[in-house]
C-alpha atoms as a PDB file:
ATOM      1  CA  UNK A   1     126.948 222.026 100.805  1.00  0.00           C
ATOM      2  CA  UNK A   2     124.121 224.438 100.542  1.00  0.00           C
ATOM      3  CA  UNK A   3     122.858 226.876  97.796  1.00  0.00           C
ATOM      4  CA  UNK A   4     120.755 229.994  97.901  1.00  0.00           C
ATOM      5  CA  UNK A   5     118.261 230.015  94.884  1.00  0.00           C
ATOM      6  CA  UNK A   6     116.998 233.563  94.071  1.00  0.00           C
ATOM      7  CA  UNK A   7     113.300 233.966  93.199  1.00  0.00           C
ATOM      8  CA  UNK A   8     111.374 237.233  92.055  1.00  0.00           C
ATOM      9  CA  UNK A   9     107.811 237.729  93.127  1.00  0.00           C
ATOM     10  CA  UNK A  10     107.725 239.010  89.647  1.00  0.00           C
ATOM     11  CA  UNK A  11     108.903 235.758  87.940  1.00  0.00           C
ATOM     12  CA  UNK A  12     106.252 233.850  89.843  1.00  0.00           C
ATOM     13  CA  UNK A  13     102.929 235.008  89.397  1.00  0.00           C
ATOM     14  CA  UNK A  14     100.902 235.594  86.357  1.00  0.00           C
ATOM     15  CA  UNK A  15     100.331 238.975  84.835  1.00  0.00           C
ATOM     16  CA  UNK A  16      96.249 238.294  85.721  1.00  0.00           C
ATOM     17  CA  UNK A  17      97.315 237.595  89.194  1.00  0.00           C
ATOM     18  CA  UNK A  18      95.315 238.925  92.309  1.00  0.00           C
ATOM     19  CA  UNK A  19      97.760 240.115  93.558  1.00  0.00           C
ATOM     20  CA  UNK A  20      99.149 242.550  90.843  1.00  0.00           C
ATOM     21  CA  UNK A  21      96.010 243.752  90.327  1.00  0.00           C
ATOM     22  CA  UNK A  22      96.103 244.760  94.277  1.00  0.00           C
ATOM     23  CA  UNK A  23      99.740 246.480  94.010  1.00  0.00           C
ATOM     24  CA  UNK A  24      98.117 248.837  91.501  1.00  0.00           C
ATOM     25  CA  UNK A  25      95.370 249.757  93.916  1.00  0.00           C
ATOM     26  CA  UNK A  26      96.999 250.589  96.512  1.00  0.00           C
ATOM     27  CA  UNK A  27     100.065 252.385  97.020  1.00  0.00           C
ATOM     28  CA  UNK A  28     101.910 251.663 100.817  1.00  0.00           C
ATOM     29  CA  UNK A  29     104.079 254.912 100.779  1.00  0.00           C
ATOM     30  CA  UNK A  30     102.168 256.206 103.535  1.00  0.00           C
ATOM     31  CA  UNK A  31     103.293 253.014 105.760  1.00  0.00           C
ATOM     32  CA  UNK A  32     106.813 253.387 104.392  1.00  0.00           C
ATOM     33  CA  UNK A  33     107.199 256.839 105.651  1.00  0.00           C
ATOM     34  CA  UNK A  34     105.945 256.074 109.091  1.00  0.00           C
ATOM     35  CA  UNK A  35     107.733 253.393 109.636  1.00  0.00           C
ATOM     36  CA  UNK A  36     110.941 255.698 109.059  1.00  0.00           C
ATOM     37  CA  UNK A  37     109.562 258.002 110.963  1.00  0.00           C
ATOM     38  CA  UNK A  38     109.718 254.887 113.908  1.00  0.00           C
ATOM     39  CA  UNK A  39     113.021 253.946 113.157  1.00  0.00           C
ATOM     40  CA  UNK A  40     114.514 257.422 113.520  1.00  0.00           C
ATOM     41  CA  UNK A  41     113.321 257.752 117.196  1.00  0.00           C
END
């Protein structure tokens, strides 16, 4: 039998982490709208 395990990004790294400190830096809503923008056509 198999199992799903559910991880969160947010359970895995450290609060110091690279990576958070990049999320704060840069916000992807501009991607995120044209990528709707693609899927609509």
């Amino acid at each position: 039998m198999q199992q799903v395990e559910m991880v969160s990004l947010e359970t895995l790294i450290p609060e110091n982490h690279n990576y958070r400190k990049f999320v704060k830096l840069w916000s992807f809503d501009y991607v995120a709208r044209q990528l709707k923008k693609t899927r609509k056509r």
